[in-house]
PDB file of N, CA and C in Angstrom:
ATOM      1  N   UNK A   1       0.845  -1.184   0.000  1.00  0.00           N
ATOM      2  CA  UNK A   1       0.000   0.000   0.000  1.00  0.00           C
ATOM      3  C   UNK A   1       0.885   1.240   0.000  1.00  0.00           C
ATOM      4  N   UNK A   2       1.319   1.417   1.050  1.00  0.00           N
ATOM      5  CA  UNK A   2       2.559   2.865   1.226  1.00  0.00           C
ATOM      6  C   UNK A   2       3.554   1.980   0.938  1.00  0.00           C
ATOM      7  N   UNK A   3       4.625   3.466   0.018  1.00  0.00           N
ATOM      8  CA  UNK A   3       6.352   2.571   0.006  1.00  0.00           C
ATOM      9  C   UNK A   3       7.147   3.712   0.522  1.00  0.00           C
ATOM     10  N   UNK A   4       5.957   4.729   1.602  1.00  0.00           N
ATOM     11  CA  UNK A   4       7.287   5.297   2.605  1.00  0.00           C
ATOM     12  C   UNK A   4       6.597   5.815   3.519  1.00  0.00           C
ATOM     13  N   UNK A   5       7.645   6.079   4.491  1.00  0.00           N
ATOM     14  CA  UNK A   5       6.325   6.552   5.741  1.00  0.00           C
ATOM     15  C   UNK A   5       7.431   8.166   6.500  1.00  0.00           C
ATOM     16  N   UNK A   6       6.443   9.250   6.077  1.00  0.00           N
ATOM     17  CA  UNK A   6       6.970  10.263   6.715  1.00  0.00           C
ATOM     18  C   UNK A   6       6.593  10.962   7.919  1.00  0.00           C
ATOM     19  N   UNK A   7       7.323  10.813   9.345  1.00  0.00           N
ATOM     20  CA  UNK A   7       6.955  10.933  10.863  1.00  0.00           C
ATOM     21  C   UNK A   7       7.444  12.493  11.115  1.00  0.00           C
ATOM     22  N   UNK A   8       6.369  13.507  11.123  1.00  0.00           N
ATOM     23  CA  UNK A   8       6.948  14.591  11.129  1.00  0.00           C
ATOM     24  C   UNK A   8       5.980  15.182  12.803  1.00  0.00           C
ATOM     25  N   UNK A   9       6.368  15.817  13.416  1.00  0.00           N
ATOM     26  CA  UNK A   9       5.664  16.944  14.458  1.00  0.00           C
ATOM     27  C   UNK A   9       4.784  17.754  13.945  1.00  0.00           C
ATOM     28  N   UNK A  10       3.626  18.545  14.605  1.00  0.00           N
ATOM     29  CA  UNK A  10       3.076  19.362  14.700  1.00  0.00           C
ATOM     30  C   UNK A  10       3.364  20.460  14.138  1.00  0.00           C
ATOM     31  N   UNK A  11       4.464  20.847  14.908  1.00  0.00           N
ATOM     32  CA  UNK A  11       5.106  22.421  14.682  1.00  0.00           C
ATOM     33  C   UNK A  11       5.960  22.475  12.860  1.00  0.00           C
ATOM     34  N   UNK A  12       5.930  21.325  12.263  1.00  0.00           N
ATOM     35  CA  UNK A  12       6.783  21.440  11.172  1.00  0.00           C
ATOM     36  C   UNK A  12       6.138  22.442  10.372  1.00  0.00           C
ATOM     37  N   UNK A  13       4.579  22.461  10.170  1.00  0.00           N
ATOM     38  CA  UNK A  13       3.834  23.736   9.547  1.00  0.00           C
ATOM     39  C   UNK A  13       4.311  25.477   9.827  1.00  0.00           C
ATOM     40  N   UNK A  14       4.967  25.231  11.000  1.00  0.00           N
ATOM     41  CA  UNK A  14       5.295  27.101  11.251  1.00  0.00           C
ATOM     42  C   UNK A  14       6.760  26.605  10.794  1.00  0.00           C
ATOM     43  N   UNK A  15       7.259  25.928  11.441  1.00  0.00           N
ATOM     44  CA  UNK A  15       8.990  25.597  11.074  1.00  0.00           C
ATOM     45  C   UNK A  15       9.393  26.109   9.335  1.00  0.00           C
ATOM     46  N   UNK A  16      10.315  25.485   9.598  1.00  0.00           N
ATOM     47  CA  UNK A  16      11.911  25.822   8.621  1.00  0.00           C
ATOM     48  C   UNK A  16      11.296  24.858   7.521  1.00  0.00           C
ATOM     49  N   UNK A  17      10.093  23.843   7.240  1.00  0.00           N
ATOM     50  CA  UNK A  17       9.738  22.836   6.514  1.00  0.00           C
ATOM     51  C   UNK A  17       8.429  22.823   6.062  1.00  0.00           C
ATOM     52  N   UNK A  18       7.810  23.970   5.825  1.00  0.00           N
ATOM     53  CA  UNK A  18       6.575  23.166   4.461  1.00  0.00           C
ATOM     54  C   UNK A  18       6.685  23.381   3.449  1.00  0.00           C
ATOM     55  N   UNK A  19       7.596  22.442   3.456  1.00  0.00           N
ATOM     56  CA  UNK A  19       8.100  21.452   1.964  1.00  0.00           C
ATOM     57  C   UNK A  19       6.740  20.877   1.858  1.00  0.00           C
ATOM     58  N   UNK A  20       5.436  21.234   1.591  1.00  0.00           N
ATOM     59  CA  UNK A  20       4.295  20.091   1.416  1.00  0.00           C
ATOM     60  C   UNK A  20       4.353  19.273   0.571  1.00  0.00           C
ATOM     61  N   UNK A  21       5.059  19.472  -0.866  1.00  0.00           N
ATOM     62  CA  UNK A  21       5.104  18.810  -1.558  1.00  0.00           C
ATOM     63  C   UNK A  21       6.177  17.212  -1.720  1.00  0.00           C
ATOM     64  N   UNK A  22       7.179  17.598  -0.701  1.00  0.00           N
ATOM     65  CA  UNK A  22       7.872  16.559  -0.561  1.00  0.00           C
ATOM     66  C   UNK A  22       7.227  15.535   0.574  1.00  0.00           C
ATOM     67  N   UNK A  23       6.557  16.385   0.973  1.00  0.00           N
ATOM     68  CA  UNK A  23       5.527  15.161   2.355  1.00  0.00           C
ATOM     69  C   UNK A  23       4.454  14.427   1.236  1.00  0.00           C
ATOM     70  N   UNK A  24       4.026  14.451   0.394  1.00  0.00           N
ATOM     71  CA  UNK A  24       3.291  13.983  -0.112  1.00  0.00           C
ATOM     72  C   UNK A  24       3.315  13.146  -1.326  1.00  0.00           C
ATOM     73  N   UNK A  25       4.492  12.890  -1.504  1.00  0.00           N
ATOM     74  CA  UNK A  25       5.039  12.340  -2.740  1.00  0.00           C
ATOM     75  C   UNK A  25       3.613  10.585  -2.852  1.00  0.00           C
ATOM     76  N   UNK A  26       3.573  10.410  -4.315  1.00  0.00           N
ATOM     77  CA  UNK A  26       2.721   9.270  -4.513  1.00  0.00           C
ATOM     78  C   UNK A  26       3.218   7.903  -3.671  1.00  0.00           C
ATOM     79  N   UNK A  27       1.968   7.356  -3.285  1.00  0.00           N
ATOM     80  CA  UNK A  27       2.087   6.299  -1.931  1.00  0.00           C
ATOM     81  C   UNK A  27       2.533   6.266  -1.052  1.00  0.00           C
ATOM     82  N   UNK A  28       3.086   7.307  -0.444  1.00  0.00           N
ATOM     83  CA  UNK A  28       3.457   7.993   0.920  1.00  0.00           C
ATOM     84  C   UNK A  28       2.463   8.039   1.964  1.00  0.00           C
ATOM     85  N   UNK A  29       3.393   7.479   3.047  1.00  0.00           N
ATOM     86  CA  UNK A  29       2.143   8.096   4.288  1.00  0.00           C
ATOM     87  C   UNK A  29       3.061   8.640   4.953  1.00  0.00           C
ATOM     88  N   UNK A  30       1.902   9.982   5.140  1.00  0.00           N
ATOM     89  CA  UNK A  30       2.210  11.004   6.524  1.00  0.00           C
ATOM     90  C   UNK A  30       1.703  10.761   7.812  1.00  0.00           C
ATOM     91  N   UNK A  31       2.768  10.583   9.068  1.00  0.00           N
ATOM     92  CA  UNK A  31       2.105  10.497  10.238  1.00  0.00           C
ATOM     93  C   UNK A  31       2.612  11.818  11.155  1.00  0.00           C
ATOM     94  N   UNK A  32       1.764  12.611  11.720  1.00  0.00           N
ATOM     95  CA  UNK A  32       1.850  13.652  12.216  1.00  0.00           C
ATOM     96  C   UNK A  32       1.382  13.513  14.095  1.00  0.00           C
ATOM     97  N   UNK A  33       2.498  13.704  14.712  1.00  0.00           N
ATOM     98  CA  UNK A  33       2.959  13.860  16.046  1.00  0.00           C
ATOM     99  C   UNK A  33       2.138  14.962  16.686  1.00  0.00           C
ATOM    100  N   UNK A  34       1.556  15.497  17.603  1.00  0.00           N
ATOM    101  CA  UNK A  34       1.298  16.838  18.220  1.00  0.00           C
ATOM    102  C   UNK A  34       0.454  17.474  16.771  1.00  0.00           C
ATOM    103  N   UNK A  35      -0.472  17.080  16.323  1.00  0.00           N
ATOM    104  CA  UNK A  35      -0.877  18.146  15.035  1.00  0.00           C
ATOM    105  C   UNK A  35      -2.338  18.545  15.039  1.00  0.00           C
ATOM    106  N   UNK A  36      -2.998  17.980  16.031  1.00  0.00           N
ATOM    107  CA  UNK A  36      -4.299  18.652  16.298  1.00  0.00           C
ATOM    108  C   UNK A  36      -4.758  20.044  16.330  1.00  0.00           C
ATOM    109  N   UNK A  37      -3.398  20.604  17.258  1.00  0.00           N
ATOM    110  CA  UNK A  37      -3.330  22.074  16.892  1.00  0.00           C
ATOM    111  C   UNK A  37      -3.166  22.751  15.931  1.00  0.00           C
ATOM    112  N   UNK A  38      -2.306  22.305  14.727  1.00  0.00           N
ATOM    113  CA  UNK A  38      -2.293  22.908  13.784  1.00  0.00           C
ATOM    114  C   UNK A  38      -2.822  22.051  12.691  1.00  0.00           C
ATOM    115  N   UNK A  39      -4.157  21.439  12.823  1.00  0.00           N
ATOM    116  CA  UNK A  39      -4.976  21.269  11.853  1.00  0.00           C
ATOM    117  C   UNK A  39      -4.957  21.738  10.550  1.00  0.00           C
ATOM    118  N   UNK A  40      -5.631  23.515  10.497  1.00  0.00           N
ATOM    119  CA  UNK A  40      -5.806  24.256   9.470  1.00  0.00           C
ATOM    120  C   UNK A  40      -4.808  24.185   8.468  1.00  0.00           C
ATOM    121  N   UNK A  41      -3.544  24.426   9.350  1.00  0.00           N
ATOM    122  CA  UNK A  41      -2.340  24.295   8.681  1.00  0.00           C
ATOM    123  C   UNK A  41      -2.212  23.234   8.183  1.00  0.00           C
ATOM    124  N   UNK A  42      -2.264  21.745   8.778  1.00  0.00           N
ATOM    125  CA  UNK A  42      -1.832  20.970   7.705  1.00  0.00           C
ATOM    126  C   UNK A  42      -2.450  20.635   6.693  1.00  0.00           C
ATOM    127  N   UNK A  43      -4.252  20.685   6.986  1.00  0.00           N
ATOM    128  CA  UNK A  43      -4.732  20.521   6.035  1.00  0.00           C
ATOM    129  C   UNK A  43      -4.895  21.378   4.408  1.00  0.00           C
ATOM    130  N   UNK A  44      -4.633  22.812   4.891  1.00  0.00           N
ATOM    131  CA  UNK A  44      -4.555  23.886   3.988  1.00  0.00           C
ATOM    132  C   UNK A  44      -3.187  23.545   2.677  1.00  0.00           C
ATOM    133  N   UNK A  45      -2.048  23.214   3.681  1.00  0.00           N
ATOM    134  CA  UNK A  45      -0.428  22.553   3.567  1.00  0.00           C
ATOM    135  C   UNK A  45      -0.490  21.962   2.360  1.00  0.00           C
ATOM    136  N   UNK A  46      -1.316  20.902   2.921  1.00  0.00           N
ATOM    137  CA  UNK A  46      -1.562  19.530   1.712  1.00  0.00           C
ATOM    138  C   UNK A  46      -2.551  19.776   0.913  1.00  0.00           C
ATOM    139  N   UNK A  47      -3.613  20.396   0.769  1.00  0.00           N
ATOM    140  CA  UNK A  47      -4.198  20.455  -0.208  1.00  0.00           C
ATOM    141  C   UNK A  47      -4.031  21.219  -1.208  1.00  0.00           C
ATOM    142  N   UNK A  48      -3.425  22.773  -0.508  1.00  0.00           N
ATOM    143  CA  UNK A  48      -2.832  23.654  -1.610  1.00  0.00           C
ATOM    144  C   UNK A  48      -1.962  22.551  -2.491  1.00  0.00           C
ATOM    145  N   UNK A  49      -0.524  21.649  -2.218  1.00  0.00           N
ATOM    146  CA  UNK A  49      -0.020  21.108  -2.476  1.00  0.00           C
ATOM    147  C   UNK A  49      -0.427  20.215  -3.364  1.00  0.00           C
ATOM    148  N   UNK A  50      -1.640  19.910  -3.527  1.00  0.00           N
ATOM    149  CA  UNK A  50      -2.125  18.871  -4.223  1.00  0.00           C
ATOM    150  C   UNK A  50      -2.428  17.563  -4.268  1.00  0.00           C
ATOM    151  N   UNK A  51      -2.786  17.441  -3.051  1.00  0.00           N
ATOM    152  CA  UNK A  51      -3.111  15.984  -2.032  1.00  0.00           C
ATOM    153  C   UNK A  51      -4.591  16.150  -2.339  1.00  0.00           C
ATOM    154  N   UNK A  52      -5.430  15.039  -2.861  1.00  0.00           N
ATOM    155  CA  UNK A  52      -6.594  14.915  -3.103  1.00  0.00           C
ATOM    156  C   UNK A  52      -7.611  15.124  -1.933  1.00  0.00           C
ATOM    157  N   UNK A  53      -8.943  16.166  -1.602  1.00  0.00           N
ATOM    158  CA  UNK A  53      -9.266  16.288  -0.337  1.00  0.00           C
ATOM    159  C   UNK A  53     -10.085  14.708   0.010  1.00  0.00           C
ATOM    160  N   UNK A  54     -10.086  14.155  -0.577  1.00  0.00           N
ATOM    161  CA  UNK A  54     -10.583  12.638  -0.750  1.00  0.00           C
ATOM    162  C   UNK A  54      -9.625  11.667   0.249  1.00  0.00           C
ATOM    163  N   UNK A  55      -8.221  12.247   0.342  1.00  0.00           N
ATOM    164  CA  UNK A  55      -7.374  11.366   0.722  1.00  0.00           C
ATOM    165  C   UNK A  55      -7.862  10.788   2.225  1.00  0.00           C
ATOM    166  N   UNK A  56      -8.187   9.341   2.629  1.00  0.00           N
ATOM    167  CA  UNK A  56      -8.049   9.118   3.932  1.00  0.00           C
ATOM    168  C   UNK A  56      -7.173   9.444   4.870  1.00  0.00           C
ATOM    169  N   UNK A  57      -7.847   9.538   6.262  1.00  0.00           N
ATOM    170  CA  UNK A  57      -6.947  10.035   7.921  1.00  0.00           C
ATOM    171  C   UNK A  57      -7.857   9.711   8.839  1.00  0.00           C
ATOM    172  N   UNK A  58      -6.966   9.027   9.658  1.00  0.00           N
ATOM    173  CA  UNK A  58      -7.278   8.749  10.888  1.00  0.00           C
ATOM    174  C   UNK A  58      -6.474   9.938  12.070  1.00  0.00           C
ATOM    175  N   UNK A  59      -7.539   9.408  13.275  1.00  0.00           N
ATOM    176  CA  UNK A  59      -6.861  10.264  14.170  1.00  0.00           C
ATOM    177  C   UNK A  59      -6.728   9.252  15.076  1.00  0.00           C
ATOM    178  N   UNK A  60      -6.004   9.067  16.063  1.00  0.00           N
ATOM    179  CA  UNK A  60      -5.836   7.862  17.208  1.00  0.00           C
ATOM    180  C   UNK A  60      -5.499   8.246  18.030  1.00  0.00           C
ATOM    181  N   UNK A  61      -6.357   8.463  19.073  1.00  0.00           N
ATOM    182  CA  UNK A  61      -6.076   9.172  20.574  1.00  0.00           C
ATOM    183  C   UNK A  61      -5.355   8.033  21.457  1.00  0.00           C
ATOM    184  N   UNK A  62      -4.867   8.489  22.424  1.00  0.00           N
ATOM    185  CA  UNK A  62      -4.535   7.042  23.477  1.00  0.00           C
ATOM    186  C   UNK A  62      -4.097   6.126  22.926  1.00  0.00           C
ATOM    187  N   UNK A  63      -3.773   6.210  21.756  1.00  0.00           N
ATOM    188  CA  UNK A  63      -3.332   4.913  21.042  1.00  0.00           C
ATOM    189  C   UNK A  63      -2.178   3.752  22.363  1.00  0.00           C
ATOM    190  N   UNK A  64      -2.734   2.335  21.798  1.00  0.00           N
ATOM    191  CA  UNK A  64      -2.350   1.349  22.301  1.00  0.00           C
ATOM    192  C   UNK A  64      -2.506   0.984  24.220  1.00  0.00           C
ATOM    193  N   UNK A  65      -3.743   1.817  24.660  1.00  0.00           N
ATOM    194  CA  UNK A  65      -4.120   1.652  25.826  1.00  0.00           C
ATOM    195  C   UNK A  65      -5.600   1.004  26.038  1.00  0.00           C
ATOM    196  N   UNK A  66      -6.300   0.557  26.624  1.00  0.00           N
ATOM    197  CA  UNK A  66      -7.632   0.074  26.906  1.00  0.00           C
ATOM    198  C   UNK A  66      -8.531   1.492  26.319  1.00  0.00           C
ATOM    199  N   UNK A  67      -8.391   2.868  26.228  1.00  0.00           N
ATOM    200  CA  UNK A  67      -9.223   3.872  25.960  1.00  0.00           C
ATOM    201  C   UNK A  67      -8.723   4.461  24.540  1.00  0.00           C
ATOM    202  N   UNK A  68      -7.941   3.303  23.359  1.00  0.00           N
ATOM    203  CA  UNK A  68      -7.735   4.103  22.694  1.00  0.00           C
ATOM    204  C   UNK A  68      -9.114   4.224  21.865  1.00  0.00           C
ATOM    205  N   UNK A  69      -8.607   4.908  20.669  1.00  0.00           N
ATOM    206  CA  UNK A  69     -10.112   6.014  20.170  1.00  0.00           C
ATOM    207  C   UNK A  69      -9.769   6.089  18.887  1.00  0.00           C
ATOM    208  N   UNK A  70      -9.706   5.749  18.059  1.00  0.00           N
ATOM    209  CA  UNK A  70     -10.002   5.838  16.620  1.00  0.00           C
ATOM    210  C   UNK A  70     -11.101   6.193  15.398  1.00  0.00           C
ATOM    211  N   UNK A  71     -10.424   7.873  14.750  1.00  0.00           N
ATOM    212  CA  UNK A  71     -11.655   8.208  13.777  1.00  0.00           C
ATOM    213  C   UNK A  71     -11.216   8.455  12.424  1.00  0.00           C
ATOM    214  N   UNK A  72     -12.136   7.744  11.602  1.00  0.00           N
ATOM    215  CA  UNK A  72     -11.306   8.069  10.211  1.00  0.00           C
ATOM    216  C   UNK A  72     -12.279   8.991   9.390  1.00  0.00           C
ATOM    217  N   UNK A  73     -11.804   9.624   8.672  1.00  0.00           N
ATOM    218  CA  UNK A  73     -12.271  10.740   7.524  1.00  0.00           C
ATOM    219  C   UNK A  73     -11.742  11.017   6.474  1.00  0.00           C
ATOM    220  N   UNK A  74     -12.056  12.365   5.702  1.00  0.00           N
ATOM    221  CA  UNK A  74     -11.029  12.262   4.794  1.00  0.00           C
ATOM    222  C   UNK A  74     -10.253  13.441   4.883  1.00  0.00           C
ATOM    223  N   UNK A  75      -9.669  13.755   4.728  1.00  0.00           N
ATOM    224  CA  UNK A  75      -8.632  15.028   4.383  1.00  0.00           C
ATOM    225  C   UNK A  75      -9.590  16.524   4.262  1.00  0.00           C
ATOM    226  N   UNK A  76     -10.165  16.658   3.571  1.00  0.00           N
ATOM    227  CA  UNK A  76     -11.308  17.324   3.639  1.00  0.00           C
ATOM    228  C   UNK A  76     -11.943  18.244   4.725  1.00  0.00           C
ATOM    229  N   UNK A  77     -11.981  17.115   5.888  1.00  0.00           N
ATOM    230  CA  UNK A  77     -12.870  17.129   7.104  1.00  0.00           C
ATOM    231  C   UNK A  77     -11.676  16.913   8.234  1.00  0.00           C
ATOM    232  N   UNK A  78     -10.519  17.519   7.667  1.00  0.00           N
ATOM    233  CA  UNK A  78      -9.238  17.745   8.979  1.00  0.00           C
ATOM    234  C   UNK A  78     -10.077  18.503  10.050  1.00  0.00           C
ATOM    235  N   UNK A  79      -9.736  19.422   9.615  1.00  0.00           N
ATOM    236  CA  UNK A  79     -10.214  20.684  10.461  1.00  0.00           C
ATOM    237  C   UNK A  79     -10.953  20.387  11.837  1.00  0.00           C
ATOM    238  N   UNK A  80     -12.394  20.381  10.540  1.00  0.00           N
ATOM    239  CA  UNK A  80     -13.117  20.151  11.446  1.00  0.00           C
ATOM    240  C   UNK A  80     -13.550  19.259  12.717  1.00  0.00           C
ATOM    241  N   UNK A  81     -13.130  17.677  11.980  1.00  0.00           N
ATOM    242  CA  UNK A  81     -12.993  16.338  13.245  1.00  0.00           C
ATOM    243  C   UNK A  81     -11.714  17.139  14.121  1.00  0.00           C
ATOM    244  N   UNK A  82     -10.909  17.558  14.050  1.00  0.00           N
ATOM    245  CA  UNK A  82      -9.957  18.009  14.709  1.00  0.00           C
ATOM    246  C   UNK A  82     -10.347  18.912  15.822  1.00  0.00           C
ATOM    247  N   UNK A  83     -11.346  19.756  15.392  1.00  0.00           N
ATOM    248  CA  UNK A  83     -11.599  21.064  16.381  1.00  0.00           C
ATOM    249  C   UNK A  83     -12.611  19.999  17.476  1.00  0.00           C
ATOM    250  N   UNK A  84     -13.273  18.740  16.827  1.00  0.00           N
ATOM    251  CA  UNK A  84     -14.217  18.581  17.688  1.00  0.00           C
ATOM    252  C   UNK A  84     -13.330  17.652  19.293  1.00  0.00           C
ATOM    253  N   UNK A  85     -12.198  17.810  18.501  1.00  0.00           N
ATOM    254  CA  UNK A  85     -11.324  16.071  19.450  1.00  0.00           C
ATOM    255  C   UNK A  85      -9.909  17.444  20.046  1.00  0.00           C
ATOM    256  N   UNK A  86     -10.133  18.466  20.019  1.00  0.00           N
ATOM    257  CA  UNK A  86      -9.207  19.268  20.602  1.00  0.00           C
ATOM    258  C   UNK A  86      -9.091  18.531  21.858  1.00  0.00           C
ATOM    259  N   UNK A  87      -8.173  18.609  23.293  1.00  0.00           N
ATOM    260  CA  UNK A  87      -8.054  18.397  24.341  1.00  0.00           C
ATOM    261  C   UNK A  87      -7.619  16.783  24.256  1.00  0.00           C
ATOM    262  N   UNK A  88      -7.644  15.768  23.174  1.00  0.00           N
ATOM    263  CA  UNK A  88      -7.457  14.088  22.774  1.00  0.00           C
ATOM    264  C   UNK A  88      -5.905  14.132  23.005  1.00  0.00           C
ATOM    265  N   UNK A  89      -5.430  14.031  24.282  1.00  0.00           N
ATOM    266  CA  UNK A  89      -3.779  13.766  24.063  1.00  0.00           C
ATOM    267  C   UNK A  89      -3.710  12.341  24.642  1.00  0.00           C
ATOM    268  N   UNK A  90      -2.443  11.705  24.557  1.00  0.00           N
ATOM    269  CA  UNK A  90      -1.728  11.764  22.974  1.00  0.00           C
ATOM    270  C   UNK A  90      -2.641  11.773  21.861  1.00  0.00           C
ATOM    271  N   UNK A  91      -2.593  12.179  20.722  1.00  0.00           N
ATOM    272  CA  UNK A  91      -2.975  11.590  19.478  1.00  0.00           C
ATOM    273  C   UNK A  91      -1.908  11.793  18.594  1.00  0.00           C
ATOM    274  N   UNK A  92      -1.779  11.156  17.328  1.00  0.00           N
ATOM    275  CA  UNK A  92      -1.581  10.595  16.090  1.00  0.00           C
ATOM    276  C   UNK A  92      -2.153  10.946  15.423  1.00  0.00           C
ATOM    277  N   UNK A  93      -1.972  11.649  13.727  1.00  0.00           N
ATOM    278  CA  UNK A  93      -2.795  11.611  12.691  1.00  0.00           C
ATOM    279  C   UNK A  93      -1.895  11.270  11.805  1.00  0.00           C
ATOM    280  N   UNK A  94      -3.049   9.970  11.063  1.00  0.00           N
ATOM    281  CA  UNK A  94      -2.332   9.341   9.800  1.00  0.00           C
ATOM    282  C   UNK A  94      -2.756   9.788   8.676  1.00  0.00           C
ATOM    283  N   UNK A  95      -2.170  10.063   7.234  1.00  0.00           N
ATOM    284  CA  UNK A  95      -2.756  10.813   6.212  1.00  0.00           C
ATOM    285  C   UNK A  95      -2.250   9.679   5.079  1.00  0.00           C
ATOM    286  N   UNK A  96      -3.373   9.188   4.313  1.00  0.00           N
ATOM    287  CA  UNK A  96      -2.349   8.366   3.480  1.00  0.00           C
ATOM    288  C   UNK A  96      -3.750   7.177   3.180  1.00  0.00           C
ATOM    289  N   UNK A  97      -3.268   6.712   2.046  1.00  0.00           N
ATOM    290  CA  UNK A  97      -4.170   5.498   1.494  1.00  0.00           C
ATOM    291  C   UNK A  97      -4.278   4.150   2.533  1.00  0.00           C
ATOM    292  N   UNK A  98      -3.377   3.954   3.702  1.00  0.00           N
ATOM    293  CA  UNK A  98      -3.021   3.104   4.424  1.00  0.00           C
ATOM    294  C   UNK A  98      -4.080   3.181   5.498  1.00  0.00           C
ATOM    295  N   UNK A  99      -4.515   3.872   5.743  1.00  0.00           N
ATOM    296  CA  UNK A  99      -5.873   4.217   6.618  1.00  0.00           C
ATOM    297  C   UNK A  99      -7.271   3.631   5.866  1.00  0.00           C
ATOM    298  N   UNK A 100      -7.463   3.363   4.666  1.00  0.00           N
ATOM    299  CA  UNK A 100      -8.341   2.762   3.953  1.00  0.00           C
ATOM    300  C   UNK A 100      -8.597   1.206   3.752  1.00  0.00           C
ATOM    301  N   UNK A 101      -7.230   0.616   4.619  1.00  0.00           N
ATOM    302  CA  UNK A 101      -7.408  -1.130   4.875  1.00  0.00           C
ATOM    303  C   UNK A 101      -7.328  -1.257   6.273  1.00  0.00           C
ATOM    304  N   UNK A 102      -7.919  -0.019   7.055  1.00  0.00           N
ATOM    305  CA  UNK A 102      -7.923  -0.314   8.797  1.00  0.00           C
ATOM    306  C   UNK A 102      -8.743  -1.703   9.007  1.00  0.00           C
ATOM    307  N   UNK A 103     -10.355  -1.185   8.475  1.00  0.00           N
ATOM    308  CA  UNK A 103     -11.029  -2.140   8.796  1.00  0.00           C
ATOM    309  C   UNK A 103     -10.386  -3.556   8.561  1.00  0.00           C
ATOM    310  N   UNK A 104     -10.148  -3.943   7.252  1.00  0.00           N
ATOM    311  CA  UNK A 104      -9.485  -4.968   7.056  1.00  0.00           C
ATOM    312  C   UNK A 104      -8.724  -5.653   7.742  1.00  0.00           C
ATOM    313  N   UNK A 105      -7.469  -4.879   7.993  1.00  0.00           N
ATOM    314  CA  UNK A 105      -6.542  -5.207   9.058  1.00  0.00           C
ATOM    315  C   UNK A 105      -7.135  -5.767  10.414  1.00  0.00           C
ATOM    316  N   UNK A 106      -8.465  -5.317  10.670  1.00  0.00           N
ATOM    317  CA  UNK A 106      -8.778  -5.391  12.799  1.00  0.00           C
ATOM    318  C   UNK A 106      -9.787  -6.914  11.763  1.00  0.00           C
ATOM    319  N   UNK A 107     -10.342  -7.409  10.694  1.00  0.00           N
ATOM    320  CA  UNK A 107     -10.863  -8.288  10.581  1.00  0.00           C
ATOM    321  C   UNK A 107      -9.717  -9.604  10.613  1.00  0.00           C
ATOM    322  N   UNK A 108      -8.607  -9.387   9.715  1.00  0.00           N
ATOM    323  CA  UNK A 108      -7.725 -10.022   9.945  1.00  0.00           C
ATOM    324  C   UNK A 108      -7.282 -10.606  11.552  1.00  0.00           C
ATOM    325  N   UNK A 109      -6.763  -9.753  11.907  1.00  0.00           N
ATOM    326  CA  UNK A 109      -6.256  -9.937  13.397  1.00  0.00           C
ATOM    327  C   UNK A 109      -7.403 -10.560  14.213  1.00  0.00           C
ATOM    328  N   UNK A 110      -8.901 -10.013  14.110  1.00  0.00           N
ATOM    329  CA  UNK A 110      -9.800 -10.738  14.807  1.00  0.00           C
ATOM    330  C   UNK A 110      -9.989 -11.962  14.525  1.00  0.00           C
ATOM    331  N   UNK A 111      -9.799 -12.537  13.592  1.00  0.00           N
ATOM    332  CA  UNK A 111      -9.893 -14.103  12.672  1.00  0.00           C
ATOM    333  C   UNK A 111      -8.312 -14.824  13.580  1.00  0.00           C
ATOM    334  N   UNK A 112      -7.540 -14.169  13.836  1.00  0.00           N
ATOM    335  CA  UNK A 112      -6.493 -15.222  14.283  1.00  0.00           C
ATOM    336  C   UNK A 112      -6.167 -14.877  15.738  1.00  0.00           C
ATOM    337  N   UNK A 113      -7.280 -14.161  16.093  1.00  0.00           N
ATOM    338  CA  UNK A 113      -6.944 -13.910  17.707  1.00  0.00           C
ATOM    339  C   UNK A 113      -7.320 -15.234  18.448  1.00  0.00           C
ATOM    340  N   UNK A 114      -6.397 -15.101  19.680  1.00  0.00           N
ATOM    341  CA  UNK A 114      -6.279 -15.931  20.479  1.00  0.00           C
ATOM    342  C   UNK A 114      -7.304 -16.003  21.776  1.00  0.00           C
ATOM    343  N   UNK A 115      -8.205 -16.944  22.030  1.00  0.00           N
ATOM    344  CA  UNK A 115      -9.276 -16.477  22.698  1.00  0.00           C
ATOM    345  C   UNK A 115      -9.049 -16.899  24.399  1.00  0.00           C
TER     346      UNK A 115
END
């Protein structure tokens, strides 16, 4: 599905780096650290750039604890799922076609879980 995976922070949108176009290169996934806050920005980032607003994202709060929280959308609808999940720390946002075989993946794993 992805043949690269780019792990960038939050703050890279004000920083020395929106390079958007090199974050987005074809079959790339972006995973973004601390970026709830700057939503607008990334989403504005990447779409000026030319990232389809179609593109799937997840957001994953708490990830890998009993309360984690998982929401997917599309690129489109950054912003806004974002403003509604303000205060969700930790979270994660994944940007990328790789978010479109989640379901798949938790059917998999449920088929060979150990009971």
């Amino acid at each position: 599905m992805a043949r690269s995976v780019t792990l960038v922070t939050g703050n890279v949108v004000s920083g020395a780096l929106p390079a958007w176009s090199s974050l987005i290169a074809q079959g790339q996934t972006l995973v973004c650290y601390m970026g709830l806050e700057k939503s607008l920005e990334i989403q504005t980032g990447l779409l000026d750039s030319g990232l389809s607003p179609s593109t799937p994202v997840a957001i994953i709060g708490k990830g890998c604890s009993p309360e984690q929280e998982v929401y997917t959308f599309e690129l489109s609808q950054l912003n806004q799922i974002a403003d509604q999940l303000r205060g969700l720390s930790p979270a994660l946002m994944i940007i990328g076609e790789v978010v479109s075989i989640r379901q798949e993946l938790l059917d998999v794993a449920q088929e060979y879980a150990v009971a």
